[in-house]
PDB file of N, CA and C in Angstrom:
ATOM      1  N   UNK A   1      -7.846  -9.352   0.571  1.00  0.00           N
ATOM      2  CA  UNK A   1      -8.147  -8.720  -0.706  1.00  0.00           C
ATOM      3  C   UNK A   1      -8.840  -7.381  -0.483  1.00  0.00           C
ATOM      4  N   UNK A   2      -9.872  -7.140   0.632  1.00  0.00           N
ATOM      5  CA  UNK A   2     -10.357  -6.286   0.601  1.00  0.00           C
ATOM      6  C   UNK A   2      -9.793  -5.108   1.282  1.00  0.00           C
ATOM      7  N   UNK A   3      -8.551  -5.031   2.175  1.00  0.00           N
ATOM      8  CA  UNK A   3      -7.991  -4.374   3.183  1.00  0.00           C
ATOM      9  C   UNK A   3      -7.064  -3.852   1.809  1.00  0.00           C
ATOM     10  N   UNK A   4      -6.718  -4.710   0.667  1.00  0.00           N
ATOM     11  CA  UNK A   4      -5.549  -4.206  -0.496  1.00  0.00           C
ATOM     12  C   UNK A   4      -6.198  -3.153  -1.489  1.00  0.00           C
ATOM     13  N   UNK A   5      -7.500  -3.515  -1.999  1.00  0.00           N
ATOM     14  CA  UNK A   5      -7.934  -2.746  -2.277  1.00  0.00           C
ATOM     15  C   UNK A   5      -8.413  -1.187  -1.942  1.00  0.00           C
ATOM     16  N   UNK A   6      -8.638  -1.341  -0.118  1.00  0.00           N
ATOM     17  CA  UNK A   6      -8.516  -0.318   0.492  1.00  0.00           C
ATOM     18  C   UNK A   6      -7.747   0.427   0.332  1.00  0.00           C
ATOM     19  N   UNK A   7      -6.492  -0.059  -0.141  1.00  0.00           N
ATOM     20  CA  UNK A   7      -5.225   0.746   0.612  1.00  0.00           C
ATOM     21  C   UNK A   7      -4.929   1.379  -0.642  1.00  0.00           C
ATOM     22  N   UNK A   8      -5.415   0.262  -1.600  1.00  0.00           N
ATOM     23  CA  UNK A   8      -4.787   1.066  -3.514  1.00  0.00           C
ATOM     24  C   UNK A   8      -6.108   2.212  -3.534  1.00  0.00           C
ATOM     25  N   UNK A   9      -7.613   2.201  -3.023  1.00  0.00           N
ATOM     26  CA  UNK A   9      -8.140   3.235  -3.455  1.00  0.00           C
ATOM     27  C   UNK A   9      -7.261   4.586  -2.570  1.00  0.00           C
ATOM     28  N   UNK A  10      -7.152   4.433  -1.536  1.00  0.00           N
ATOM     29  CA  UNK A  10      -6.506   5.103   0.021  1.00  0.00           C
ATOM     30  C   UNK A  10      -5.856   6.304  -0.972  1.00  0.00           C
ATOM     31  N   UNK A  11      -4.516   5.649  -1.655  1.00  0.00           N
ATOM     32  CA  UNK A  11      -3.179   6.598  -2.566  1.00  0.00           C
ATOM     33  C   UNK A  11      -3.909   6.666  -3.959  1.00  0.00           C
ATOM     34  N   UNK A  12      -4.789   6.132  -4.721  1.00  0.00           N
ATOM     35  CA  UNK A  12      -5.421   6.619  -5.850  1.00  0.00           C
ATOM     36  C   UNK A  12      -6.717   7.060  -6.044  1.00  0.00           C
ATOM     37  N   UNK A  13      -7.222   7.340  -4.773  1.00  0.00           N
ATOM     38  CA  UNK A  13      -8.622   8.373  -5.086  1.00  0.00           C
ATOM     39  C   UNK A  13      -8.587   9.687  -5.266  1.00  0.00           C
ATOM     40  N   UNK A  14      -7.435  10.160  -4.155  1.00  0.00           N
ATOM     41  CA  UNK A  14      -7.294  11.869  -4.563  1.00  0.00           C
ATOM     42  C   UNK A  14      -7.139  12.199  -5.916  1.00  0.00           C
ATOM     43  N   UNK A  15      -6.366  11.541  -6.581  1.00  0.00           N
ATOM     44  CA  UNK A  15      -5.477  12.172  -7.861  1.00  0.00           C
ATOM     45  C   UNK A  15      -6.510  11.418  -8.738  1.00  0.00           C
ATOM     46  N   UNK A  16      -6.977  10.357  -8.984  1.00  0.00           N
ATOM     47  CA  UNK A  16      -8.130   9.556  -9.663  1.00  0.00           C
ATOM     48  C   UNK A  16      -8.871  10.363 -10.042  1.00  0.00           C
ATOM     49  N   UNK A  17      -9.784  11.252  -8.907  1.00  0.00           N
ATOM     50  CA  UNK A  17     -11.269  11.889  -8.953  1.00  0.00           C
ATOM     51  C   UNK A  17     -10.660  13.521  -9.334  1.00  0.00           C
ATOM     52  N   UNK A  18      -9.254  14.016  -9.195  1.00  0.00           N
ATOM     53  CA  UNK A  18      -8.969  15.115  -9.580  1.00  0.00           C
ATOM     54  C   UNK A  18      -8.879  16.252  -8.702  1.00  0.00           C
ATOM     55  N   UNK A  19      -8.802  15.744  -7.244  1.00  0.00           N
ATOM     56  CA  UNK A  19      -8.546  16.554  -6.721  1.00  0.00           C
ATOM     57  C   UNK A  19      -8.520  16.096  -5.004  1.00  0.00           C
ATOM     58  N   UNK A  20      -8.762  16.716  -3.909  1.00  0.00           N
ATOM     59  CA  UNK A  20      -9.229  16.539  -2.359  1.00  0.00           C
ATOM     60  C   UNK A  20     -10.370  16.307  -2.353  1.00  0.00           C
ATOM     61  N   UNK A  21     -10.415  15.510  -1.073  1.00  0.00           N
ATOM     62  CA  UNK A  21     -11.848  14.935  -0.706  1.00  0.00           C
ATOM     63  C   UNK A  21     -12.276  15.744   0.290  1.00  0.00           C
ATOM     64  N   UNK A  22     -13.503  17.064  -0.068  1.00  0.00           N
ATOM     65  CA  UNK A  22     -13.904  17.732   0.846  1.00  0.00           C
ATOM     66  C   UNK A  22     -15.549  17.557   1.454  1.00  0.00           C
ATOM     67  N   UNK A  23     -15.997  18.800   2.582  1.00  0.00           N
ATOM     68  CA  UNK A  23     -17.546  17.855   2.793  1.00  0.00           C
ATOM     69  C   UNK A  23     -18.219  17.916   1.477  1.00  0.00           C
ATOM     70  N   UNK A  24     -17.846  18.192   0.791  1.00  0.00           N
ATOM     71  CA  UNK A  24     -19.087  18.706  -0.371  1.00  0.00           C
ATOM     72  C   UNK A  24     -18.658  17.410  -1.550  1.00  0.00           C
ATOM     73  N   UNK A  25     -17.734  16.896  -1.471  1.00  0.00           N
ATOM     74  CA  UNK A  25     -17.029  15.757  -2.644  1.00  0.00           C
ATOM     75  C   UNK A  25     -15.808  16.277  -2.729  1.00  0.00           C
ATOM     76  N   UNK A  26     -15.427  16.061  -4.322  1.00  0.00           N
ATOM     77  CA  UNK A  26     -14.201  16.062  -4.910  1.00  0.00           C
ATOM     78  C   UNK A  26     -13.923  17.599  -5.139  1.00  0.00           C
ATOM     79  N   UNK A  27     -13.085  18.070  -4.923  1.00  0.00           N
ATOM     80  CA  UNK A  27     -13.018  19.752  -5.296  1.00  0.00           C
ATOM     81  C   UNK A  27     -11.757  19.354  -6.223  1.00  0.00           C
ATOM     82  N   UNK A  28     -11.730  19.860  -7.791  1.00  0.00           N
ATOM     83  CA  UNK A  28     -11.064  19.798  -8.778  1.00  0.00           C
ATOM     84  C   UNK A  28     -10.832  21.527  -9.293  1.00  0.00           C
ATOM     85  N   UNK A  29      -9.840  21.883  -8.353  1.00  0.00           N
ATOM     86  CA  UNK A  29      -9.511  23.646  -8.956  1.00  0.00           C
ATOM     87  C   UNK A  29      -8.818  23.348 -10.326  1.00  0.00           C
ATOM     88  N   UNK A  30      -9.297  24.628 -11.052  1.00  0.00           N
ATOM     89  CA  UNK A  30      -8.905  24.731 -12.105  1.00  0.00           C
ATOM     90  C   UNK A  30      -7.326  24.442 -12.244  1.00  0.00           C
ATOM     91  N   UNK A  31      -6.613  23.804 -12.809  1.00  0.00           N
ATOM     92  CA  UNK A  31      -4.899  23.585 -12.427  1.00  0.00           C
ATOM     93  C   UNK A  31      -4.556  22.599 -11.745  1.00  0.00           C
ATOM     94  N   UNK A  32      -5.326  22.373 -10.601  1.00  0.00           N
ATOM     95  CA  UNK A  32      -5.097  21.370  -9.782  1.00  0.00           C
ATOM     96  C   UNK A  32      -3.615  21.640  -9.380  1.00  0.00           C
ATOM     97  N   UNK A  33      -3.272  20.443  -8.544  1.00  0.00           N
ATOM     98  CA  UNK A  33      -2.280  20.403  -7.779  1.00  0.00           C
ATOM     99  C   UNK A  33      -1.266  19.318  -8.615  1.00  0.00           C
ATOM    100  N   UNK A  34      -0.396  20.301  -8.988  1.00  0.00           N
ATOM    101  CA  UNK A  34       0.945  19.897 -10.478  1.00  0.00           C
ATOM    102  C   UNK A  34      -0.128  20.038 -11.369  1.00  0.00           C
ATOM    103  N   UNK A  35      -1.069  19.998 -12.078  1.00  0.00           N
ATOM    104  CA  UNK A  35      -1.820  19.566 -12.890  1.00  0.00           C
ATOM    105  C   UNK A  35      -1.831  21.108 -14.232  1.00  0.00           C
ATOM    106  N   UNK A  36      -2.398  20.562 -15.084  1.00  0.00           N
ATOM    107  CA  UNK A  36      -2.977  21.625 -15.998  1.00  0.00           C
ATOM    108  C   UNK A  36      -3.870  21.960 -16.008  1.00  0.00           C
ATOM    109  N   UNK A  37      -5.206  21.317 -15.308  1.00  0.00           N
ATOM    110  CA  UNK A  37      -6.569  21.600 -14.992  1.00  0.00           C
ATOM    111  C   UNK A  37      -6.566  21.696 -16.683  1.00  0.00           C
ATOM    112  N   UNK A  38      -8.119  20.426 -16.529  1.00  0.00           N
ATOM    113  CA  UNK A  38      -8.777  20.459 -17.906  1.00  0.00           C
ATOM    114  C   UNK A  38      -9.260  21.279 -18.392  1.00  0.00           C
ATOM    115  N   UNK A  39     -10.009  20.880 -20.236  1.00  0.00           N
ATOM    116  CA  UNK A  39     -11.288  21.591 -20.410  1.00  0.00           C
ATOM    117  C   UNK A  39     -12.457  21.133 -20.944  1.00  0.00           C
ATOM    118  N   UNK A  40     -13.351  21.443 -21.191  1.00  0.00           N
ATOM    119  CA  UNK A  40     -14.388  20.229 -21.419  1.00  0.00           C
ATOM    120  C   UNK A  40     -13.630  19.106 -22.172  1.00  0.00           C
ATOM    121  N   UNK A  41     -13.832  17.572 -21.928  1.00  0.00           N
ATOM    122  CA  UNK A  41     -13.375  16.627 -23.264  1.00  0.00           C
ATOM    123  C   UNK A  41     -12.102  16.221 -22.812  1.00  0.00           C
ATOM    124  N   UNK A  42     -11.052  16.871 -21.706  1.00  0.00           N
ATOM    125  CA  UNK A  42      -9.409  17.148 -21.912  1.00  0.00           C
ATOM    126  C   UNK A  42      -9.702  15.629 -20.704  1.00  0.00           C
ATOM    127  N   UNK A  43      -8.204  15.015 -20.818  1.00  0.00           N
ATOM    128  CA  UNK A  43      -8.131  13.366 -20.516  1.00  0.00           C
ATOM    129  C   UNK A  43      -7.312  13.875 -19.121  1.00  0.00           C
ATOM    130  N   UNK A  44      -7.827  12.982 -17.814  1.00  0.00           N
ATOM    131  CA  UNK A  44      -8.407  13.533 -16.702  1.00  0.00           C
ATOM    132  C   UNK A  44      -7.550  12.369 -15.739  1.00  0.00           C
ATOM    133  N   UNK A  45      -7.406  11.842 -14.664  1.00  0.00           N
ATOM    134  CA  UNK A  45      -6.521  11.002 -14.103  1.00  0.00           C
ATOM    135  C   UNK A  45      -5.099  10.078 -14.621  1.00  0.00           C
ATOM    136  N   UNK A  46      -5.078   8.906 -15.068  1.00  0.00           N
ATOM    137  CA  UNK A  46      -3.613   8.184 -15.363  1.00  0.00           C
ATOM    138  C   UNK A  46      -2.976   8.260 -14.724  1.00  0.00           C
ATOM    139  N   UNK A  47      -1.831   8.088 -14.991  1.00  0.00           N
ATOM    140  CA  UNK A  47      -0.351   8.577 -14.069  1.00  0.00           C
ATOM    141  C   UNK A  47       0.076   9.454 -13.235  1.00  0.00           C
ATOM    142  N   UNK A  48      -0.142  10.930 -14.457  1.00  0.00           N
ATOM    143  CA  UNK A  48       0.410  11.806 -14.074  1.00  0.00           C
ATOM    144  C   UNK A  48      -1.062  11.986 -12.832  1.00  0.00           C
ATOM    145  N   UNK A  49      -1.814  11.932 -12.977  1.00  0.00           N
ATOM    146  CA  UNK A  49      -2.993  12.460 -11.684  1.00  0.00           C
ATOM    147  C   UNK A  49      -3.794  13.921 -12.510  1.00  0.00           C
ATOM    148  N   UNK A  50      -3.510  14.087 -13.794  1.00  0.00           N
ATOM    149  CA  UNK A  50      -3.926  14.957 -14.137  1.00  0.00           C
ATOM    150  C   UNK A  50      -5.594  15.527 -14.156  1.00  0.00           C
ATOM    151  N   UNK A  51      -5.958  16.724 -13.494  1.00  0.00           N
ATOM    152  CA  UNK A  51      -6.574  17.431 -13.027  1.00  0.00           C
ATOM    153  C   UNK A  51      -8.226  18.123 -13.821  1.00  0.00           C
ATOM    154  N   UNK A  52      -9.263  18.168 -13.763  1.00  0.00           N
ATOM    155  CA  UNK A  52     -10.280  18.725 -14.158  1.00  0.00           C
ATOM    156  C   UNK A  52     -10.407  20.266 -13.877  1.00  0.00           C
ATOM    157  N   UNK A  53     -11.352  21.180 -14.973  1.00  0.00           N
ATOM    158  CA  UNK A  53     -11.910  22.676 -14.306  1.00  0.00           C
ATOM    159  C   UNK A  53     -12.601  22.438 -12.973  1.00  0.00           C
ATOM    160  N   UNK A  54     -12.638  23.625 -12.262  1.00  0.00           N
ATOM    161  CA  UNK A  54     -13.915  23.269 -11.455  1.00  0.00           C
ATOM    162  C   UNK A  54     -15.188  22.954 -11.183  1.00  0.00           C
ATOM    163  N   UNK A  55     -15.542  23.040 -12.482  1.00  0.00           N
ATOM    164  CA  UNK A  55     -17.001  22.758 -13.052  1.00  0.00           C
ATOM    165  C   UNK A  55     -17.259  21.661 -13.669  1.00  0.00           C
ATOM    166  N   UNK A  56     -16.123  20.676 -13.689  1.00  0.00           N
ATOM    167  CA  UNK A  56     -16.036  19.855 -14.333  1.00  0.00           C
ATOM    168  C   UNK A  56     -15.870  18.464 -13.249  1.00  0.00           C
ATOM    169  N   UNK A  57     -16.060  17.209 -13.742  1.00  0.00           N
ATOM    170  CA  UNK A  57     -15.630  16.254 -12.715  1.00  0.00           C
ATOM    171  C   UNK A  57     -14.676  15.158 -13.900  1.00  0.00           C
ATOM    172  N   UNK A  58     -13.779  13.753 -13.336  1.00  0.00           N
ATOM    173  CA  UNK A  58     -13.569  13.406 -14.513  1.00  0.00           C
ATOM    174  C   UNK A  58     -14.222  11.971 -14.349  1.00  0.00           C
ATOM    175  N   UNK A  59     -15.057  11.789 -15.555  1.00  0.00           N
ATOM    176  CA  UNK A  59     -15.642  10.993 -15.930  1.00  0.00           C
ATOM    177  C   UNK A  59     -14.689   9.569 -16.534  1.00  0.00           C
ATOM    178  N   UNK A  60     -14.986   8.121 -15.837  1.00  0.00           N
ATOM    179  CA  UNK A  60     -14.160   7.153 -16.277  1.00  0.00           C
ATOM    180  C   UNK A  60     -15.041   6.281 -16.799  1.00  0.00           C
ATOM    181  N   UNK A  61     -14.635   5.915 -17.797  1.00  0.00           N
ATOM    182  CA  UNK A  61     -15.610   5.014 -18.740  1.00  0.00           C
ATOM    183  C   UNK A  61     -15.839   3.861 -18.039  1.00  0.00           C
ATOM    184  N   UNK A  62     -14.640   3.215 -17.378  1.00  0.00           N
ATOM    185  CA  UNK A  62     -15.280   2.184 -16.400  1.00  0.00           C
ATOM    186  C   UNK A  62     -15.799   2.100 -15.152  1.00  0.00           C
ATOM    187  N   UNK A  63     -15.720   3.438 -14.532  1.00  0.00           N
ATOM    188  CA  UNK A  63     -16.448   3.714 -13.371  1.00  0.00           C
ATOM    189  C   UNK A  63     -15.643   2.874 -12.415  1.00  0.00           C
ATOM    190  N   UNK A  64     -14.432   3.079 -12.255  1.00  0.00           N
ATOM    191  CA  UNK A  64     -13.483   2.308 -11.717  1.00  0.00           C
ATOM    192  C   UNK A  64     -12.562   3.603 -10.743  1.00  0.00           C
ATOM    193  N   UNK A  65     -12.682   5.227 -11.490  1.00  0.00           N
ATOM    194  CA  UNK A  65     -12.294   5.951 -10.486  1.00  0.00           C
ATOM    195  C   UNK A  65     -10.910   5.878 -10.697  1.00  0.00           C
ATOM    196  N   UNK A  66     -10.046   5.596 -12.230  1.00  0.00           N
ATOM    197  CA  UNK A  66      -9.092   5.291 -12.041  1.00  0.00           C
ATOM    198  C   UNK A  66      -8.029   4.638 -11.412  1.00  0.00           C
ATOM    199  N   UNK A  67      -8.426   3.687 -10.679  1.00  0.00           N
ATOM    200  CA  UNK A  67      -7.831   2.883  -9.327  1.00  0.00           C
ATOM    201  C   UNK A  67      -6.489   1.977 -10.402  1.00  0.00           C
ATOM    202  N   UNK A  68      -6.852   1.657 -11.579  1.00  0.00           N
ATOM    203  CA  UNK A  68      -5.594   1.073 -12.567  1.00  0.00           C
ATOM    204  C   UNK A  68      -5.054   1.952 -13.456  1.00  0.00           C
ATOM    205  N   UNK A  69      -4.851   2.996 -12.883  1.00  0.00           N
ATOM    206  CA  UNK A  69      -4.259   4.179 -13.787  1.00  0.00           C
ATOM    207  C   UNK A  69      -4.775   4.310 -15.389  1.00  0.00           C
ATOM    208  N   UNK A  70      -5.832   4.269 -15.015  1.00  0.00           N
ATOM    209  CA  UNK A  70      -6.781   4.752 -16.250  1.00  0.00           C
ATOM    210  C   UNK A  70      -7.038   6.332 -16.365  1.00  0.00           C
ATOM    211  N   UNK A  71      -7.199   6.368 -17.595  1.00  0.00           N
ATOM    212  CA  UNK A  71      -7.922   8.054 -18.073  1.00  0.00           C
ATOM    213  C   UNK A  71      -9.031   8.118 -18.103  1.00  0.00           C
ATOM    214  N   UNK A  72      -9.542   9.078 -17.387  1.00  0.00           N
ATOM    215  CA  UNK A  72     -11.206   9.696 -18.148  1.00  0.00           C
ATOM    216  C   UNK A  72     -11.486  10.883 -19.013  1.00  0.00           C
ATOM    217  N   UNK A  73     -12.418  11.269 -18.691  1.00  0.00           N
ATOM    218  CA  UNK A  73     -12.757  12.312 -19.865  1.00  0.00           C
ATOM    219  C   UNK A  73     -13.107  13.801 -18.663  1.00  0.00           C
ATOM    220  N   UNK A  74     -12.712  15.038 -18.799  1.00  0.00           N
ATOM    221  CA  UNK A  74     -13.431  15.906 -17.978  1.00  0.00           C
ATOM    222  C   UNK A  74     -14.703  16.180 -18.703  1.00  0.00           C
ATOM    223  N   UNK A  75     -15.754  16.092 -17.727  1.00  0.00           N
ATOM    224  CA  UNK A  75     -16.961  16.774 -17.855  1.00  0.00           C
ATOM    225  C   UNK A  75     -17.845  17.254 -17.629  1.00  0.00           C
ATOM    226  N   UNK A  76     -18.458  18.550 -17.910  1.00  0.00           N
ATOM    227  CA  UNK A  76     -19.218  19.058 -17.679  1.00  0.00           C
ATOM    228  C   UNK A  76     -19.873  19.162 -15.912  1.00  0.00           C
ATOM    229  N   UNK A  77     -20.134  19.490 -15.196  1.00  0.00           N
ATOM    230  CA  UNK A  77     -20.988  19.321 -13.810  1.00  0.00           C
ATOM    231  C   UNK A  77     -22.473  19.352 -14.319  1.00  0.00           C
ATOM    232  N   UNK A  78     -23.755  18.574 -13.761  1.00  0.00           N
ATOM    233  CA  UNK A  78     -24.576  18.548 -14.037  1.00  0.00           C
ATOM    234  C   UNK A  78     -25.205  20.062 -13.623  1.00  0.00           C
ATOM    235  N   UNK A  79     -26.339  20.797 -13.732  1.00  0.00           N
ATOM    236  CA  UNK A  79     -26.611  21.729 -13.651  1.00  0.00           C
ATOM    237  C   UNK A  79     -27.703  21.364 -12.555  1.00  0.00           C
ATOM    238  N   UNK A  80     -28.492  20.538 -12.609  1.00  0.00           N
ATOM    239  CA  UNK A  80     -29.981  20.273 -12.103  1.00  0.00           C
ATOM    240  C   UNK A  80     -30.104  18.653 -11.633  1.00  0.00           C
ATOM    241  N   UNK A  81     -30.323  18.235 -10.634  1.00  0.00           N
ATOM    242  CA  UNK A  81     -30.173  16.939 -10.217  1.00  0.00           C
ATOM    243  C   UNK A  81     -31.646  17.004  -9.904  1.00  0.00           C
ATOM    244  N   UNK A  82     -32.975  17.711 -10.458  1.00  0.00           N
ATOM    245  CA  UNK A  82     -34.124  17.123  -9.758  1.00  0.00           C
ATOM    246  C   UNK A  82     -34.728  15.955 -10.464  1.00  0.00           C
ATOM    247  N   UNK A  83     -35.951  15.393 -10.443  1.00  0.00           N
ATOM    248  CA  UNK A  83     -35.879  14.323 -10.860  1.00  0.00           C
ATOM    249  C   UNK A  83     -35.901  13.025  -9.812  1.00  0.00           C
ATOM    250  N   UNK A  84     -36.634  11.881 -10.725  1.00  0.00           N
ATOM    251  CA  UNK A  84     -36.799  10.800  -9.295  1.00  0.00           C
ATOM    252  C   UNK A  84     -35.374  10.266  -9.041  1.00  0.00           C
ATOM    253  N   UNK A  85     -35.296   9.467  -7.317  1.00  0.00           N
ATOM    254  CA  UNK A  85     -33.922   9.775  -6.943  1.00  0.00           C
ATOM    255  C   UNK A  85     -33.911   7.944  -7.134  1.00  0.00           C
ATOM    256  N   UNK A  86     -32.869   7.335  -8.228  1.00  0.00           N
ATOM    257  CA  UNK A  86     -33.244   5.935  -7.490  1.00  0.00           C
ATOM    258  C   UNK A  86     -31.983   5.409  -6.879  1.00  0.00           C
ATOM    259  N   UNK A  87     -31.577   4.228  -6.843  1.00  0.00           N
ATOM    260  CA  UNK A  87     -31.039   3.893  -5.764  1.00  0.00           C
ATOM    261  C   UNK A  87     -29.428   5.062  -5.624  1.00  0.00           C
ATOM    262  N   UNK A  88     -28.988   5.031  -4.220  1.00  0.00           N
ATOM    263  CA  UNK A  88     -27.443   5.867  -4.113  1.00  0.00           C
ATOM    264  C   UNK A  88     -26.512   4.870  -4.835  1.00  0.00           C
ATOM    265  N   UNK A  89     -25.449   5.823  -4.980  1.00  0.00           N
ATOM    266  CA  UNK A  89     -24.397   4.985  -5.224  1.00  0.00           C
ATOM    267  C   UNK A  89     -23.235   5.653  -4.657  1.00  0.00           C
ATOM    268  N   UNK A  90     -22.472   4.488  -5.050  1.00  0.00           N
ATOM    269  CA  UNK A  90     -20.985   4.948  -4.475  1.00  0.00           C
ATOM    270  C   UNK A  90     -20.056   5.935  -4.669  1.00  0.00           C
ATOM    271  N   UNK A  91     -19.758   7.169  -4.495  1.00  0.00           N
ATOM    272  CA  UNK A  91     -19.087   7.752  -5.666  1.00  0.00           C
ATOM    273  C   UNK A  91     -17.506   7.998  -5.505  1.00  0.00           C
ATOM    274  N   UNK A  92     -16.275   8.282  -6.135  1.00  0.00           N
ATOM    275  CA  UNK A  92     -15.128   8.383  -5.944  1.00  0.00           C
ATOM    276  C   UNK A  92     -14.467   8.941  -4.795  1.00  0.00           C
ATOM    277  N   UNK A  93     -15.538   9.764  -4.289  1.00  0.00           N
ATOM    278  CA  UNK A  93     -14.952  10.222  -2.988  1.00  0.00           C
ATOM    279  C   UNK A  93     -15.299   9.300  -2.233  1.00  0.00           C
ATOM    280  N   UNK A  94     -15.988   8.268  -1.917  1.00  0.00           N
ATOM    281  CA  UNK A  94     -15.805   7.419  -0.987  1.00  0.00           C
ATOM    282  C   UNK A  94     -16.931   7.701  -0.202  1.00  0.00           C
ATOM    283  N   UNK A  95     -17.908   8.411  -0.666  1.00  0.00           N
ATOM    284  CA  UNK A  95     -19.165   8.658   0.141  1.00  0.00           C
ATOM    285  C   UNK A  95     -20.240   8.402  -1.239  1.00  0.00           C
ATOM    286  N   UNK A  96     -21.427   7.809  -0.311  1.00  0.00           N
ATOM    287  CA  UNK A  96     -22.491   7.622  -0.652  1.00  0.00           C
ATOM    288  C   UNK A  96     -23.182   8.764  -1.803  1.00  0.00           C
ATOM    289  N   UNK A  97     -23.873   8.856  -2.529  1.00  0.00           N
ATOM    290  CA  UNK A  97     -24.685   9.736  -2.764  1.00  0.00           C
ATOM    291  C   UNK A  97     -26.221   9.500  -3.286  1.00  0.00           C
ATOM    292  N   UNK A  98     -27.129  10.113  -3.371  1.00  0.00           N
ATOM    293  CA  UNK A  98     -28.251   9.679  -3.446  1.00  0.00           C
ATOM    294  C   UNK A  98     -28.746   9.193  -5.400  1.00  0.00           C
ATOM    295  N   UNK A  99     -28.219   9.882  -5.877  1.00  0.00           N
ATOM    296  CA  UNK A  99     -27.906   9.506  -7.174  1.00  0.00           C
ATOM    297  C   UNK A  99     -26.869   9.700  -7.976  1.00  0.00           C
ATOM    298  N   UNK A 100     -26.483   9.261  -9.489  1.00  0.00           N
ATOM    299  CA  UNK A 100     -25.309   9.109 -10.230  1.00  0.00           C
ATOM    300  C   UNK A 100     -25.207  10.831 -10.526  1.00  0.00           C
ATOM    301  N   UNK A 101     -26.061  11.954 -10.897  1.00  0.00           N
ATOM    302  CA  UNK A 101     -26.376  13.090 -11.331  1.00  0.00           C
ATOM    303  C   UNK A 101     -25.587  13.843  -9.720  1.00  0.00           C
ATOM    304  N   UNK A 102     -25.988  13.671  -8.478  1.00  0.00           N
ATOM    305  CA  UNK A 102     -25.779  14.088  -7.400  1.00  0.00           C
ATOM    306  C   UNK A 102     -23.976  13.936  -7.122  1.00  0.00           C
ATOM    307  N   UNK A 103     -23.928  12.660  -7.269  1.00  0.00           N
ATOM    308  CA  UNK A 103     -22.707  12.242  -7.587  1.00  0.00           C
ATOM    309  C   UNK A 103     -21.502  13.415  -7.931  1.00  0.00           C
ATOM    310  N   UNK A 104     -21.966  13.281  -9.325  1.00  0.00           N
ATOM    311  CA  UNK A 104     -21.606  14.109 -10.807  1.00  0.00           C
ATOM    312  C   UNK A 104     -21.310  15.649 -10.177  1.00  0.00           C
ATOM    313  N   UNK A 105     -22.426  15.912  -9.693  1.00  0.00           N
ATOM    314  CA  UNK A 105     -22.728  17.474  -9.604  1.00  0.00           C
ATOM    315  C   UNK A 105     -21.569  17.754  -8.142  1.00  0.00           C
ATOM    316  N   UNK A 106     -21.080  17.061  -7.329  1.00  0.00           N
ATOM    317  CA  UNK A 106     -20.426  17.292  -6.240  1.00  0.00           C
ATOM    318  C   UNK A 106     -19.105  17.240  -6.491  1.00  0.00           C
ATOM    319  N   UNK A 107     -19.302  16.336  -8.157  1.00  0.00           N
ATOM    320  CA  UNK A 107     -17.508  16.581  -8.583  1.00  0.00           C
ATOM    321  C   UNK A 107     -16.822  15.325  -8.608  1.00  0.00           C
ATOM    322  N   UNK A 108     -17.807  14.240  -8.591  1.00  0.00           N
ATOM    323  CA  UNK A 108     -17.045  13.038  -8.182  1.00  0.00           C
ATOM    324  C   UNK A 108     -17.908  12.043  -9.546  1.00  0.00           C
ATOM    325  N   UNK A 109     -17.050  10.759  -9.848  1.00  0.00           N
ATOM    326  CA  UNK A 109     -17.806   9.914 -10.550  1.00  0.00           C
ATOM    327  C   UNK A 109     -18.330   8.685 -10.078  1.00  0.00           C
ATOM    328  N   UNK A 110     -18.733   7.824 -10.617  1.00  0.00           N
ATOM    329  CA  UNK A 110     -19.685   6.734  -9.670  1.00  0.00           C
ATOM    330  C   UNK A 110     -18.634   5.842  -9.431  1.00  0.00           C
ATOM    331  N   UNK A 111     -18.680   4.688  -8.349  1.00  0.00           N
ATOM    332  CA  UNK A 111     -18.166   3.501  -8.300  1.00  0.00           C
ATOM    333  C   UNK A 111     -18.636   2.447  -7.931  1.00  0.00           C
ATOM    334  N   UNK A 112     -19.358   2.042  -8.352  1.00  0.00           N
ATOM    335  CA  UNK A 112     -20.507   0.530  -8.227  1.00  0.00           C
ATOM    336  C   UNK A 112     -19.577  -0.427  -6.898  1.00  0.00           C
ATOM    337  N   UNK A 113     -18.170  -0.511  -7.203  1.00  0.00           N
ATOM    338  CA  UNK A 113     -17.561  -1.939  -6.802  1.00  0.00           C
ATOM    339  C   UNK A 113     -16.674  -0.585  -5.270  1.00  0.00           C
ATOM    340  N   UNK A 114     -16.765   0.332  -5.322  1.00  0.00           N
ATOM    341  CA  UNK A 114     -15.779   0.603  -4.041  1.00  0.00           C
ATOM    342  C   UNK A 114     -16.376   0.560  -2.725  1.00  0.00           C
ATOM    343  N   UNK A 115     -15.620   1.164  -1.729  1.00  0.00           N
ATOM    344  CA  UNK A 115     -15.911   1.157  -0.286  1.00  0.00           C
ATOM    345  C   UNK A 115     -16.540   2.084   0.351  1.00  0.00           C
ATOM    346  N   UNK A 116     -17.850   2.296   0.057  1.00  0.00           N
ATOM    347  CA  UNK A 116     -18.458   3.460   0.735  1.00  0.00           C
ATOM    348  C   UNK A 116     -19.031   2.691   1.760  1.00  0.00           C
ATOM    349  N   UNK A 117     -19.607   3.300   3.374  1.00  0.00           N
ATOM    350  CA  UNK A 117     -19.928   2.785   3.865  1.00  0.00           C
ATOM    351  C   UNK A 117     -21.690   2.437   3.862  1.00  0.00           C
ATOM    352  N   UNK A 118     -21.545   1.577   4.358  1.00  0.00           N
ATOM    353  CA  UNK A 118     -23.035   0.766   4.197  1.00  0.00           C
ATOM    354  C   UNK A 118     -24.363   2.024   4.329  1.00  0.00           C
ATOM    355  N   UNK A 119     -25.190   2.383   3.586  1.00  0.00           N
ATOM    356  CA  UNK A 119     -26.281   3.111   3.649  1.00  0.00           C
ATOM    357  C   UNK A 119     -27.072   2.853   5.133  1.00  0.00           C
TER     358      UNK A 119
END
């Protein structure tokens, strides 16, 4: 079960989170790749893999990262991540981050249930 899940995030994280997985997170160019590149609010993974601004990340209501060809919402990048840090979480790119805001701000959305590696 867990090697399947691997393999479905593997082919649906790029296009999920809106873009390549670089050192910095998710990089979502405006347009994306086939894409229309969002705008604030504009509906962000599904099928087609459709694409966020760059300032934007796409937000999934279930924090699932689109892995069942779900839509999110593009939004906004956080501006300011200071503030107390509490626990990391997982985020769509498949790396750790120290908070959900940090997350956010690198371009990626959270994933409670995926495969980041152990802190």
């Amino acid at each position: 079960m867990k090697i399947g899940l691997a393999l479905a995030l593997a082919f649906a994280l790029p296009a999920a989170c809106g873009g390549s997985v670089s050192q910095g997170g998710t990089s979502a160019g405006a347009g994306g790749a086939g894409g229309g590149g969002g705008g604030g609010g504009a509906v962000c993974g599904g099928l087609m893999g459709a694409t966020c601004a760059a300032d934007e990340f796409c937000d999934y209501p279930n924090n699932d990262c689109g892995i069942a060809d779900d839509t999110g919402v593009c939004v906004k990048r956080p501006l300011d991540c200071s503030g107390p840090m509490p626990m990391p979480v997982c985020a769509c790119d498949g790396k750790i981050a120290q908070n959900e805001c940090l997350a956010n701000l690198s371009g990626s959305d959270i994933f409670p249930n995926g495969n980041c590696p152990a802190p």
